[in-house]
Protein backbone atom coordinates (compact mmCIF):
# COMPACT_ATOMS: atom_id res chain seq x y z
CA UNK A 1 -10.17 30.57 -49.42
CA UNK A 2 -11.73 27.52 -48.19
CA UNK A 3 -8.98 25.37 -48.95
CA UNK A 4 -6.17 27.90 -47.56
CA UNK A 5 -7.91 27.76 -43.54
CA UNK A 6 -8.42 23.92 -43.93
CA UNK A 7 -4.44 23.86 -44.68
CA UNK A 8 -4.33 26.55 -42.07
CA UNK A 9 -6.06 24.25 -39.50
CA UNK A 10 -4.36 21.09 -40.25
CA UNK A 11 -0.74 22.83 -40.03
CA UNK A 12 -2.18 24.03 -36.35
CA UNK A 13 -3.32 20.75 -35.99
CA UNK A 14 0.46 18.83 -36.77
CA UNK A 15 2.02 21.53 -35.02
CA UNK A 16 0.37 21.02 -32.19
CA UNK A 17 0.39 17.58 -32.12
CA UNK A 18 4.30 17.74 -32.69
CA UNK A 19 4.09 20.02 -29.39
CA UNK A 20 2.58 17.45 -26.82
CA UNK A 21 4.74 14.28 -28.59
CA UNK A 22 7.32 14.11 -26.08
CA UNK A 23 4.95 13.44 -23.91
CA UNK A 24 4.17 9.51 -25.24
CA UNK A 25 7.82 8.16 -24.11
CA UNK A 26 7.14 9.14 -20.28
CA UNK A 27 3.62 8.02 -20.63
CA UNK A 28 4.54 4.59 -21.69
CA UNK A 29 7.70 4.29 -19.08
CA UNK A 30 5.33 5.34 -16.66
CA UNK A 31 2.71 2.41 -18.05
CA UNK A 32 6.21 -0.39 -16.92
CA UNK A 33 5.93 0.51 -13.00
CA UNK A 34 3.05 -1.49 -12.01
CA UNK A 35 4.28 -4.20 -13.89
CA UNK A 36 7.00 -4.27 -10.85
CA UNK A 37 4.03 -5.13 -8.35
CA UNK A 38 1.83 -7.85 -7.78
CA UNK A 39 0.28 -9.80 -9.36
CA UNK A 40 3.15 -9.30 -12.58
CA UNK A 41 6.08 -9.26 -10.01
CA UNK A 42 8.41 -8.23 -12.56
CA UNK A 43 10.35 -5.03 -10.30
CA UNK A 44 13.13 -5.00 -13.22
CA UNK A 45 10.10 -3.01 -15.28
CA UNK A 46 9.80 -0.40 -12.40
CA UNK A 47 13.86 0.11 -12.50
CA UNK A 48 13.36 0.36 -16.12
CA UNK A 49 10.37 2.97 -16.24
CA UNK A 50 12.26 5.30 -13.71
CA UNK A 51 15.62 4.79 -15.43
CA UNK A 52 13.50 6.44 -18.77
CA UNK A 53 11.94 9.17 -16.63
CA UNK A 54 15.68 10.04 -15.63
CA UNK A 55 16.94 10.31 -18.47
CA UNK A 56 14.11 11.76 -20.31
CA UNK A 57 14.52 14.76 -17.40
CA UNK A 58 18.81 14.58 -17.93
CA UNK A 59 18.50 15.20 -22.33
CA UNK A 60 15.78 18.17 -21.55
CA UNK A 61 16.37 21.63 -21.77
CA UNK A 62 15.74 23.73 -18.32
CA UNK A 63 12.23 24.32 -18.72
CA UNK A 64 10.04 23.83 -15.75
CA UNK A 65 6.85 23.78 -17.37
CA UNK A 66 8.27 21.28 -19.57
CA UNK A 67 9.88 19.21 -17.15
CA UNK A 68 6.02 19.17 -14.82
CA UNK A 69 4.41 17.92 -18.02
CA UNK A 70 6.31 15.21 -18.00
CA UNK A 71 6.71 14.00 -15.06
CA UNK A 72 2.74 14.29 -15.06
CA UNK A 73 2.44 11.97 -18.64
CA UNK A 74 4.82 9.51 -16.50
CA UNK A 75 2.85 9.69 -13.29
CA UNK A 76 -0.74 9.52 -15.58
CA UNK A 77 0.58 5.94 -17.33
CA UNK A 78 1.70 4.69 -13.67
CA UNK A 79 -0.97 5.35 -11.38
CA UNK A 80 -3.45 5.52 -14.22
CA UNK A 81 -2.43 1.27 -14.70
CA UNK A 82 -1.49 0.79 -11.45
CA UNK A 83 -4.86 1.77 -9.42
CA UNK A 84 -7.58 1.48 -12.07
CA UNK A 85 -9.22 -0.51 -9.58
CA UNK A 86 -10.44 2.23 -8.18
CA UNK A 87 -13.23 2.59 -11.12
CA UNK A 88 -14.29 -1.17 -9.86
CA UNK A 89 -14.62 0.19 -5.87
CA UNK A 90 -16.21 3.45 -7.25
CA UNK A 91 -18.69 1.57 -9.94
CA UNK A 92 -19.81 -1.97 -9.03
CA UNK A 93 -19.80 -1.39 -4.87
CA UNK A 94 -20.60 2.56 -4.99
CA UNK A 95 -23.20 1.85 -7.08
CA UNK A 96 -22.67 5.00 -8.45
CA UNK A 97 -23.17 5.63 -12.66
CA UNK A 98 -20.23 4.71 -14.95
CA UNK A 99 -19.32 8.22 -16.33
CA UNK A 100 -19.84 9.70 -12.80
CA UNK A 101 -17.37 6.71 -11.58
CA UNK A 102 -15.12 7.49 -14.74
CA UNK A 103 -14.94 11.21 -14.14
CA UNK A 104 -14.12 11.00 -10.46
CA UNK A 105 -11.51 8.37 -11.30
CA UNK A 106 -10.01 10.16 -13.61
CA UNK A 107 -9.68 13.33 -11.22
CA UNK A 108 -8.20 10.88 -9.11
CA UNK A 109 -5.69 9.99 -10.69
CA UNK A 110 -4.91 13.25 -12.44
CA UNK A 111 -4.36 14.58 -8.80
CA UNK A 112 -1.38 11.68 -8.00
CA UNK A 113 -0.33 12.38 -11.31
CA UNK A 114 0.98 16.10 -9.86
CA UNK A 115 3.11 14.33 -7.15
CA UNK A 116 5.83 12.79 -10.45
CA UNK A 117 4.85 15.95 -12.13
CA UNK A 118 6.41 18.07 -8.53
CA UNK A 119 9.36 15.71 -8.76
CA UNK A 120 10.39 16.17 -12.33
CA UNK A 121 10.22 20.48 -11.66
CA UNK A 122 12.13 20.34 -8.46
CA UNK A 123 14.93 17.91 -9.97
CA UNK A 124 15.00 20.52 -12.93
CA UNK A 125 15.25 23.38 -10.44
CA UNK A 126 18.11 21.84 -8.75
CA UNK A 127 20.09 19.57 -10.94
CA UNK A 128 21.67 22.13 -13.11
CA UNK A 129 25.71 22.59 -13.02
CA UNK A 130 25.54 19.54 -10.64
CA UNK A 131 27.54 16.30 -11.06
CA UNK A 132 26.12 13.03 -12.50
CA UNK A 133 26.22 11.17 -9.38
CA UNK A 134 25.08 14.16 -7.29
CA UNK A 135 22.42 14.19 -10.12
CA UNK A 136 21.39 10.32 -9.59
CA UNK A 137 21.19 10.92 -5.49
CA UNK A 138 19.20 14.34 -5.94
CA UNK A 139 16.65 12.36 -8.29
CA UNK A 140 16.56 9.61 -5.96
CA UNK A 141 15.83 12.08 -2.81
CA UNK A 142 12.94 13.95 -5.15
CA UNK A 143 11.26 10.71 -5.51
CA UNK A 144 11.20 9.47 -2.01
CA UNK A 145 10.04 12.98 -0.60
CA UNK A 146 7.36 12.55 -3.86
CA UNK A 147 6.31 9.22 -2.33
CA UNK A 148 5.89 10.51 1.44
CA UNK A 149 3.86 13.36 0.28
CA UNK A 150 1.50 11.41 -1.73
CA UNK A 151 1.25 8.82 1.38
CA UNK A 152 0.29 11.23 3.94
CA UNK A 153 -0.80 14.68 2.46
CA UNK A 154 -5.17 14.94 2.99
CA UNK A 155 -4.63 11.01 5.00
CA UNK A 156 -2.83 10.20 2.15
CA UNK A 157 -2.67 7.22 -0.49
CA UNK A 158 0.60 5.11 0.00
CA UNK A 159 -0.32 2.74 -2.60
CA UNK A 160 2.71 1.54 -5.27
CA UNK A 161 5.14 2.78 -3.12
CA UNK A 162 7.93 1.58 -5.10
CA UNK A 163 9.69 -0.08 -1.68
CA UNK A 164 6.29 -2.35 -1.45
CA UNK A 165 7.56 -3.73 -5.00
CA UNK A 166 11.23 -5.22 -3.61
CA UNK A 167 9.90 -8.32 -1.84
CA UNK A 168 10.74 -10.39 -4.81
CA UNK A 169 14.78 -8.97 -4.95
CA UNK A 170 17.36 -9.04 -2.82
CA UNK A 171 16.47 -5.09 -1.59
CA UNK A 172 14.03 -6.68 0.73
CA UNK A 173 16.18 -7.60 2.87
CA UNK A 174 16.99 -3.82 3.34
CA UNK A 175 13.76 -3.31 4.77
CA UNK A 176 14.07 -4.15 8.38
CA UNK A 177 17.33 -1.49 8.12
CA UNK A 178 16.04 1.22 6.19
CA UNK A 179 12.51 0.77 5.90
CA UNK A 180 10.02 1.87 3.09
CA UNK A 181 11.31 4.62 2.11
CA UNK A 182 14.97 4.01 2.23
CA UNK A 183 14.45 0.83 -0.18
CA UNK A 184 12.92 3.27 -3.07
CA UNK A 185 15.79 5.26 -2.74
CA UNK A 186 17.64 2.06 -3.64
CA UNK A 187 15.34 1.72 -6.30
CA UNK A 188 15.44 5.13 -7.85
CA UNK A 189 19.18 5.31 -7.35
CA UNK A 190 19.71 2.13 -9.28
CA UNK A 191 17.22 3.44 -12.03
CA UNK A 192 19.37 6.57 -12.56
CA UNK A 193 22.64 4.91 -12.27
CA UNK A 194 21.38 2.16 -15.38
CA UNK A 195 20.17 5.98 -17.23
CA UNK A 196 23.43 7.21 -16.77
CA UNK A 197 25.79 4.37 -17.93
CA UNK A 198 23.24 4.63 -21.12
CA UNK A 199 23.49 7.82 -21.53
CA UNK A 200 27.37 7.82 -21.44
CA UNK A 201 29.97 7.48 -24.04
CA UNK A 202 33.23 6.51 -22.51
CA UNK A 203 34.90 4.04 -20.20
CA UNK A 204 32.75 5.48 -16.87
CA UNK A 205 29.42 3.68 -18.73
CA UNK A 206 31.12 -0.03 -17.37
CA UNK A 207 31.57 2.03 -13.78
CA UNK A 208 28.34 3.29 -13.72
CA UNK A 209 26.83 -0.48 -14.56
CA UNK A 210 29.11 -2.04 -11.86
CA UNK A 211 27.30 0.34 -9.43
CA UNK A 212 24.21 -0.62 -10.83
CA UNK A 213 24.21 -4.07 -10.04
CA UNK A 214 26.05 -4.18 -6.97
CA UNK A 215 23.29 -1.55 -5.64
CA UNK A 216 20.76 -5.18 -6.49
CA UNK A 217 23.43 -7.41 -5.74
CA UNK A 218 25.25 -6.82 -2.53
CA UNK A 219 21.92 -6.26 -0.02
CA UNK A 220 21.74 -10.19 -0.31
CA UNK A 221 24.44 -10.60 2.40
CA UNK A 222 22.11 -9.52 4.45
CA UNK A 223 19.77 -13.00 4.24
CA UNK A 224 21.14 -14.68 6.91
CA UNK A 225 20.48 -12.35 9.64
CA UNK A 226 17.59 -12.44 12.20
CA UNK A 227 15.81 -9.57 13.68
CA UNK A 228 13.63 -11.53 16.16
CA UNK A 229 13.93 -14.24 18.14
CA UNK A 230 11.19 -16.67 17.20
CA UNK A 231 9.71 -18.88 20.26
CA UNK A 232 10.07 -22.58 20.19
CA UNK A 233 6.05 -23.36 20.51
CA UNK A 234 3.94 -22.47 17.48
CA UNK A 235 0.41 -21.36 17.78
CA UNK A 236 -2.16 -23.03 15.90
CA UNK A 237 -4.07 -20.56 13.60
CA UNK A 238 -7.36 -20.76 11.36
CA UNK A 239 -8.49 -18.93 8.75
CA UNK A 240 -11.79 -18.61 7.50
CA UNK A 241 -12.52 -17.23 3.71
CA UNK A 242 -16.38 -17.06 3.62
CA UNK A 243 -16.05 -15.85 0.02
CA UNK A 244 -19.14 -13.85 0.07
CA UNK A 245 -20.17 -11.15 -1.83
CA UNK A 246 -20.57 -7.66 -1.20
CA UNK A 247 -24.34 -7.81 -1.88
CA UNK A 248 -24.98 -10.99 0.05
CA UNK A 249 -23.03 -9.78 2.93
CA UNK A 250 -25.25 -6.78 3.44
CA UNK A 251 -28.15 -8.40 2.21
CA UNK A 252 -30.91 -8.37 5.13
CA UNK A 253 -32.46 -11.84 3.41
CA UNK A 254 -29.20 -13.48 3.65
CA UNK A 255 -27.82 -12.60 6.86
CA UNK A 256 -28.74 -16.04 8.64
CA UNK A 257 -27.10 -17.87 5.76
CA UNK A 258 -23.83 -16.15 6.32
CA UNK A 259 -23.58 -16.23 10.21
CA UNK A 260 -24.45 -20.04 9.01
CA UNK A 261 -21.03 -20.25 7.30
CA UNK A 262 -19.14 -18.56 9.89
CA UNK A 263 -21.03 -20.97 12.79
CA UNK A 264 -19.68 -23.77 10.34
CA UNK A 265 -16.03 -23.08 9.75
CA UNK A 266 -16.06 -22.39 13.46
CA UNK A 267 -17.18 -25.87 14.04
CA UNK A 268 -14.52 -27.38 12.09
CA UNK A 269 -11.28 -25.31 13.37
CA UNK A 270 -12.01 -24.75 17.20
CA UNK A 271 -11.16 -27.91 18.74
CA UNK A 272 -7.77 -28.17 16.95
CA UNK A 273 -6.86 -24.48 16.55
CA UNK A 274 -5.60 -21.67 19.23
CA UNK A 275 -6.40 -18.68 16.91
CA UNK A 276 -9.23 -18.34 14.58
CA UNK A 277 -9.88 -15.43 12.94
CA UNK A 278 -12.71 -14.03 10.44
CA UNK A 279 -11.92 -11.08 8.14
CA UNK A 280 -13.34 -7.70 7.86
CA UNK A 281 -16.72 -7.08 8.68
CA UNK A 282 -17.13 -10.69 9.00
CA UNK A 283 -20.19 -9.95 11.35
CA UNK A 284 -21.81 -6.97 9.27
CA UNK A 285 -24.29 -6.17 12.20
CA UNK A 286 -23.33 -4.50 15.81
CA UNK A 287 -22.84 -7.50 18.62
CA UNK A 288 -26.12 -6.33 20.05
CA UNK A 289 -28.31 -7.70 17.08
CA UNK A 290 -25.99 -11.20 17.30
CA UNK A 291 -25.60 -11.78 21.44
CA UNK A 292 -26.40 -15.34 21.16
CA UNK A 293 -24.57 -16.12 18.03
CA UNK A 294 -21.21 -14.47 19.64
CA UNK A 295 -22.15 -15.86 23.37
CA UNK A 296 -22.38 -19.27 22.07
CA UNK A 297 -18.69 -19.16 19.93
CA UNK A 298 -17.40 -17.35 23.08
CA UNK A 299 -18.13 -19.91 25.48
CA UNK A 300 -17.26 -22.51 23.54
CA UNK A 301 -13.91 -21.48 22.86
CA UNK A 302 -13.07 -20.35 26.31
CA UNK A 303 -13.94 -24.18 27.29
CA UNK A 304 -11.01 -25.30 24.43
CA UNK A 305 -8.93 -22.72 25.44
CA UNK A 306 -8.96 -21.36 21.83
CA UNK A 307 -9.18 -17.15 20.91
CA UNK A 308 -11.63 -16.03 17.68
CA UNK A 309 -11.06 -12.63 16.20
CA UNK A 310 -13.34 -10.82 13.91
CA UNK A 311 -14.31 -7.94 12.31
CA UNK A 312 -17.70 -6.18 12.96
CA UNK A 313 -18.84 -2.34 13.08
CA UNK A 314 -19.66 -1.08 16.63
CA UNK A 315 -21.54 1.87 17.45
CA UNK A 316 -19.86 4.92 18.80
CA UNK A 317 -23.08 6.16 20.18
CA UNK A 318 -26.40 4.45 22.08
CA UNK A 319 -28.60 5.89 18.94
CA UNK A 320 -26.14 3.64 16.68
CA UNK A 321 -25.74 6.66 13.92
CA UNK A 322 -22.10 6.22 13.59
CA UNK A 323 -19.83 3.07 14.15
CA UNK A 324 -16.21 2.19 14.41
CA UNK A 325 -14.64 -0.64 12.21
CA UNK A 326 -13.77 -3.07 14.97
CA UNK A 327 -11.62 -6.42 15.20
CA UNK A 328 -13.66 -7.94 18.53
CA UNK A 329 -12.09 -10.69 20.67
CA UNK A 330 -14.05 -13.54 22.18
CA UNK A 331 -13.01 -16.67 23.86
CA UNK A 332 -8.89 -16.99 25.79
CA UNK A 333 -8.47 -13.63 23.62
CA UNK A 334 -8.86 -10.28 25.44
CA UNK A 335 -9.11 -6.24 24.33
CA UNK A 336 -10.71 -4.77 21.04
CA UNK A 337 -9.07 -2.87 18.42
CA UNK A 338 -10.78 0.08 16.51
CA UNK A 339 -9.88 1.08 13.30
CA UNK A 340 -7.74 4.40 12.76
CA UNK A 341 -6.81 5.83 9.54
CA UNK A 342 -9.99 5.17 7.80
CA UNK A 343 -11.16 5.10 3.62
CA UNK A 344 -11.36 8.86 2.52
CA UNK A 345 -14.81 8.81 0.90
CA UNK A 346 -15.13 4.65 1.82
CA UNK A 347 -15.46 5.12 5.66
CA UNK A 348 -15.71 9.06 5.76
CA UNK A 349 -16.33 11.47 3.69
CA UNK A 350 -13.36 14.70 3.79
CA UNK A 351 -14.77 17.87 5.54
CA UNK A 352 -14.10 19.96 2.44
CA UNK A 353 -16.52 17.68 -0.04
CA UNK A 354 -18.96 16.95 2.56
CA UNK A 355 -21.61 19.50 0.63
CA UNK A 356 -20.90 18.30 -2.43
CA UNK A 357 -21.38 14.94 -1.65
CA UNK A 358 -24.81 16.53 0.26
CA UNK A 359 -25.65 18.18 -2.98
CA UNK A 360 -25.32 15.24 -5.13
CA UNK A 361 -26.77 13.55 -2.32
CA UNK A 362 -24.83 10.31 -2.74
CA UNK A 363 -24.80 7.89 0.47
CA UNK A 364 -22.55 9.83 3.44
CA UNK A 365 -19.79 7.50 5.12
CA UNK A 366 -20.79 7.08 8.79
CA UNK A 367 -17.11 5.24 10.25
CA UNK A 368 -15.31 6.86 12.91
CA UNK A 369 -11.61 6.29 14.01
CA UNK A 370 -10.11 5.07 16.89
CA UNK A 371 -7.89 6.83 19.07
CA UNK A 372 -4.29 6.43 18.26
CA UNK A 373 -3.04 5.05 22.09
CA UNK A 374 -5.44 1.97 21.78
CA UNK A 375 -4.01 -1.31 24.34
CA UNK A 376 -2.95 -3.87 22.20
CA UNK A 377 -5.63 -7.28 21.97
CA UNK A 378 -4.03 -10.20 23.89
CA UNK A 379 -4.44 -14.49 22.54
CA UNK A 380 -3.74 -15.67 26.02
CA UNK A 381 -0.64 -13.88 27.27
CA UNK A 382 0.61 -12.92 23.86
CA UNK A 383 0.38 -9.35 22.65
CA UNK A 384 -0.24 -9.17 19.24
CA UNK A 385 -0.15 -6.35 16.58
CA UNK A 386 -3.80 -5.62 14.47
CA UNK A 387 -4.71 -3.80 11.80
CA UNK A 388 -7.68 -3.36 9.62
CA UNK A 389 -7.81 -3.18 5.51
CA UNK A 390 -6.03 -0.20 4.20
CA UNK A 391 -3.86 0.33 7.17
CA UNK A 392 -1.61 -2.37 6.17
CA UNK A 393 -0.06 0.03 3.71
CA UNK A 394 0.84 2.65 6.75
CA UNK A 395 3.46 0.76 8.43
CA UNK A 396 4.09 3.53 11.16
CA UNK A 397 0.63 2.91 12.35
CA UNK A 398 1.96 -1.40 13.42
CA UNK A 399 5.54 0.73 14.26
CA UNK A 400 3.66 2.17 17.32
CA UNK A 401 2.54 -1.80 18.65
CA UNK A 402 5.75 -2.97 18.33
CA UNK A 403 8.51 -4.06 19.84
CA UNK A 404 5.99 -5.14 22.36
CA UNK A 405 3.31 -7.39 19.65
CA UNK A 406 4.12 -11.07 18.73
CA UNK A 407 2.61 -11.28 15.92
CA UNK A 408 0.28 -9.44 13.49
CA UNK A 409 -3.36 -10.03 12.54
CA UNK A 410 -4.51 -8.12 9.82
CA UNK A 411 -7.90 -8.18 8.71
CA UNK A 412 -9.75 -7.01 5.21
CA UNK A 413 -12.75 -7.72 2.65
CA UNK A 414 -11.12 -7.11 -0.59
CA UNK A 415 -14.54 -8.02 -2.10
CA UNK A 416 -14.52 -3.61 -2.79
CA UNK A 417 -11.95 -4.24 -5.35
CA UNK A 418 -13.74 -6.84 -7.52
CA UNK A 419 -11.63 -8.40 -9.65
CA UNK A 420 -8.58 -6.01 -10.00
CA UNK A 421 -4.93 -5.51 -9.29
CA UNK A 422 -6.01 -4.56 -5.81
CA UNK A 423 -6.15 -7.43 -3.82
CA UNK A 424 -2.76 -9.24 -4.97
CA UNK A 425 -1.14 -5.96 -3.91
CA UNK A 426 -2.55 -5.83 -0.80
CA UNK A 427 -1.00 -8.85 -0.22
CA UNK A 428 2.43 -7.92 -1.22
CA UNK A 429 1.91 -4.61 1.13
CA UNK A 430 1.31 -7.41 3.67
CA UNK A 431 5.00 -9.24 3.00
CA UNK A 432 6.90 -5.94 2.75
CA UNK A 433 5.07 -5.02 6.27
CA UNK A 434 6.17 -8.51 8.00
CA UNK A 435 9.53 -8.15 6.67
CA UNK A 436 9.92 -4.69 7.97
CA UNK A 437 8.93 -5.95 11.61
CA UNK A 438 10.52 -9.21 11.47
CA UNK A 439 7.26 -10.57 12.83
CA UNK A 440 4.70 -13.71 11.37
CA UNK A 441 1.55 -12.31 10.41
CA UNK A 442 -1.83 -13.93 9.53
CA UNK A 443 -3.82 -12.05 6.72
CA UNK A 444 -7.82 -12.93 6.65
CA UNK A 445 -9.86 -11.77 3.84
CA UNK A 446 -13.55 -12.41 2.44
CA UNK A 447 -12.80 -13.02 -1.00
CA UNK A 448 -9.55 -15.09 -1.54
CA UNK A 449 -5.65 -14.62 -0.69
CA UNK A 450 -6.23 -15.02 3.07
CA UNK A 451 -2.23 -16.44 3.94
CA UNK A 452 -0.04 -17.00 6.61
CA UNK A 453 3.37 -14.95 6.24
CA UNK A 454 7.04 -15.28 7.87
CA UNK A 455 9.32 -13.17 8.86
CA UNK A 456 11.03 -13.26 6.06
CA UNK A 457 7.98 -11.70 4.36
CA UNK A 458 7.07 -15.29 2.25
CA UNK A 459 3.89 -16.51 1.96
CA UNK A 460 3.92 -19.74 3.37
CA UNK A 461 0.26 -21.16 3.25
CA UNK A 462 -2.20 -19.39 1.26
CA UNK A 463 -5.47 -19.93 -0.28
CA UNK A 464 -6.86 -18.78 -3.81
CA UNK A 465 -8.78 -15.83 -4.66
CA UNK A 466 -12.82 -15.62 -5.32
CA UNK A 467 -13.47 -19.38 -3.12
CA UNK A 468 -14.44 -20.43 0.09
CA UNK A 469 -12.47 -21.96 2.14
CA UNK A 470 -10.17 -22.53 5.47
CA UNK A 471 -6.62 -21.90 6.10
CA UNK A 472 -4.67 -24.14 8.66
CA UNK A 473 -0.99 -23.28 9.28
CA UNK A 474 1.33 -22.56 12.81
CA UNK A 475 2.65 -19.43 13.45
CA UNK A 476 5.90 -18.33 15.52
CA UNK A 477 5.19 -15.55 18.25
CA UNK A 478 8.20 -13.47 17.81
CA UNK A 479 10.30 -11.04 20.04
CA UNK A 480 13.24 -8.59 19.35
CA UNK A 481 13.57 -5.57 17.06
CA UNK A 482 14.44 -4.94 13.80
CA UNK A 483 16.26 -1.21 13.11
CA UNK A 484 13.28 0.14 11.28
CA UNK A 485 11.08 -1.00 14.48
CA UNK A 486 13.54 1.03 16.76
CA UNK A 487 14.85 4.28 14.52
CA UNK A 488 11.69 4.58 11.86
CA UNK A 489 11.88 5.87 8.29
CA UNK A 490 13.83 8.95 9.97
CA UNK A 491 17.72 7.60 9.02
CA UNK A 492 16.58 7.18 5.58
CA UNK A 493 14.55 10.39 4.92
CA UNK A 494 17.19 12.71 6.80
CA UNK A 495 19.83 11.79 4.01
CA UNK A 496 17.28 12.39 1.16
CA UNK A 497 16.91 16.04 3.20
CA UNK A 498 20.61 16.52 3.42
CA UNK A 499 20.94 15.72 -0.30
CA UNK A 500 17.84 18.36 -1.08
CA UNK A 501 19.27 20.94 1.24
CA UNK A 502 22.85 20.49 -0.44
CA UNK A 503 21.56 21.12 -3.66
CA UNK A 504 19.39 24.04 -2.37
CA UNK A 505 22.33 25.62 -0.47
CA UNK A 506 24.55 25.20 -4.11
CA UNK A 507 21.79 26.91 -6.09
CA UNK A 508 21.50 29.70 -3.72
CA UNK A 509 25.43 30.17 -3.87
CA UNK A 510 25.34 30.05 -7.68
CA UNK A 511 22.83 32.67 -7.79
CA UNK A 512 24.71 34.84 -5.37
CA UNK A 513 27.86 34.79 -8.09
């Protein structure tokens, strides 16, 4: 009898196991899309990924529960790889213990995970009786409505938006046109056109791969065009990479030694350069605890005629409970920019968890964000664009400074990602952002990949990652607009609605019959 329910378990077991197996191919395609961003910058593995996920979801039967399972094994492999660096922010800098920072990971990324997992049901919903090519656009629609929910539902997380991974092929130069979101449609429509001419067994497979690369082809007639006019004077800019790290920084024993290095690289860059600027938190005090540090590199640089930007918190209140995250001007440079869409958890903590982080009584965020209408800082009588760490990856929020900005300044301390994917795809957020806008843009960090970027989104002085050091290059105030700056992401995500709505109205028809 013994021997029968062991043979009784194991068949359970096999059986079961033979259930859940279809769930390894999307896991691993999923595992191939970060390999598209930085620092691999290998987008041919994202195309490749999605192309599997298509038509994985094109050879299923129509089962809904089937088709959210795996979309959810392909989203679980690509965000699981993709922003593992989380654990490192949570862990080393949250101090908090490594199953608590593995658990809340996990649920992390278990919750993006549902966005592919949404995509995959609604493409099943719709897709049936429908043509391949109307099959490819609906997929392609799915995905970019996927992508817009994940960036701004709860503040959102627009990380490895697949558009942010096209800055190394010729769809890049789509992104002044049809911004963000209109470039992953590229992408995803590509993906499913290269699943389709697999998937096919006559002549139309050679049709369906001409489409395919002339979708990656043809956007590089677009190169020679410019969206701005670039002035005929550069500006002189310095960068200064303190490299310091996140315990010296906020270490009370240390704090001389770093306004020290600041007061040095100061020293060396403000009699040759018109810009300098300090990243994130450079200053990790409010002004009020450093007025003769800040008085001293003010007046100095007003009598060079040279503008310093940094970062450093400033209260919100005279009892100094709760602070903005602020980019301060001193010297020729005029205004102040706070902060707006802050850290969920990093800078603020959600109203709905705020008693359970009470009851585990972890550390509460205490940043508040500035209004949305802010005046934009001025270097001398230039307006330029700002923005502070994770904003760089919500490109409406530099939309609303331009046409009017020159330039942008865009400050962070990647030092809360450690030694992770994080920071080199910060920087490519960075080059999709500049390309978008047309605009030069000068990207100062603590820890390393501080750069100078055209507006052709190219990095063209940088410096390395984990070192001190400072960054001399000239920048190109810029005027003009590029389509995205004028029309938005609204062209682009009103044909992904028509195609959704099309397919919506068909179903409804069918059903009528």
């Amino acid at each position: 009898m013994n021997e029968a329910a062991t043979a009784r378990r194991l068949s359970l077991r096999t059986i079961s196991a033979n259930r859940y197996s279809y769930l390894l191919l999307p896991f691993l395609a999923g595992l191939l899309i970060p390999f598209g961003f930085a620092p691999f910058h290998l987008p041919g593995f994202s195309m490749l990924g999605l192309a599997v996920l298509f038509g994985i979801l094109q050879l299923q039967p129509p089962n809904l529960k089937r088709a959210f399972s795996t979309g959810f094994a392909f989203g679980l492999g690509f965000l699981g790889l993709g922003v593992s660096w989380v654990y490192v922010s949570i862990h080393e800098y949250g101090h908090l213990h490594p199953l608590v920072a593995a658990l809340i990971t996990l649920v992390f990324i278990v919750y993006l995970a549902v966005y592919p997992g949404l995509v995959a049901v609604f493409y099943k919903k719709l897709s049936p009786g429908r043509s391949a090519l109307f099959c490819c656009f609906l997929f392609s629609a799915l995905w970019c409505f996927g992508e817009l929910l994940r960036a701004t539902f709860m503040g959102g997380f627009p990380w490895l938006l697949l558009g942010f991974g096209q800055i190394d092929t010729p769809l890049k130069y789509l992104l002044p046109i049809i911004g963000l979101y209109g470039v992953s449609f590229i992408v995803c429509l590509a993906a499913a056109f290269l699943a389709t001419s697999a998937l096919s067994h006559n002549s139309k497979r050679y049709v369906w791969i001409v489409a395919f690369g002339s979708l990656l082809i043809c956007p590089a007639v677009l190169k020679p065009i410019e969206w701005a006019s670039l002035a005929l004077a550069p500006q002189s800019v310095g960068i200064i990479q303190a490299n310091l790290s996140m315990r010296d920084k906020w270490d009370e024993a240390l704090f001389w030694q770093v306004l020290q290095r600041y007061q040095e690289g100061v020293d060396r860059l403000i009699a040759k350069n018109k810009l300098i600027v300090m990243p994130e938190s450079a200053i990790p005090l409010p002004a009020s605890y450093v007025t003769t540090f800040l008085d001293s590199i003010h007046q100095r640089a007003k009598q060079v005629g040279s503008s310093v930007l940094l970062g450093i918190p400033q209260p919100t209140t005279v009892d100094e409970t709760h602070y903005y995250n602020t980019m301060l001007t001193l010297g020729e440079a005029h205004g102040s920019y706070l902060k707006q869409h802050l850290v969920p958890f990093g800078e603020f903590i959600p109203q709905p968890f705020q008693r359970l982080i009470d009851w585990l009584s972890f550390p509460s965020a205490n940043m508040s964000a500035g209004k949305s209408n802010q005046a934009l800082i001025r270097v001398k009588n230039h307006p330029i664009a700002t923005l502070i760490c994770y904003e760089l990856a919500y490109p409406q929020l530099l939309r609303k400074q331009l046409p009017l900005a020159e330039w942008i300044v865009s400050i962070s301390d990647d030092g809360w990602f450690g030694h992770s994917f994080a920071m080199y795809q910060q920087l490519q957020i960075a080059q999709v952002i500049s390309m978008q806008t047309a605009r030069f843009q000068v990207v100062a960090n603590n820890d390393g990949l501080s750069a100078i970027i055209n507006t052709k989104g190219e990095v063209i002085a940088s410096l390395p990652a984990f070192s001190a050091g400072i960054l001399e290059a000239d920048i190109y105030p810029a005027t003009g607009s590029s389509p995205w700056v004028i029309l938005g992401d609204a062209p682009a995500l009103l044909i992904c609605l028509l195609i959704v709505m099309w397919a919506l109205i068909a179903l409804k028809i069918k059903a009528a019959k």
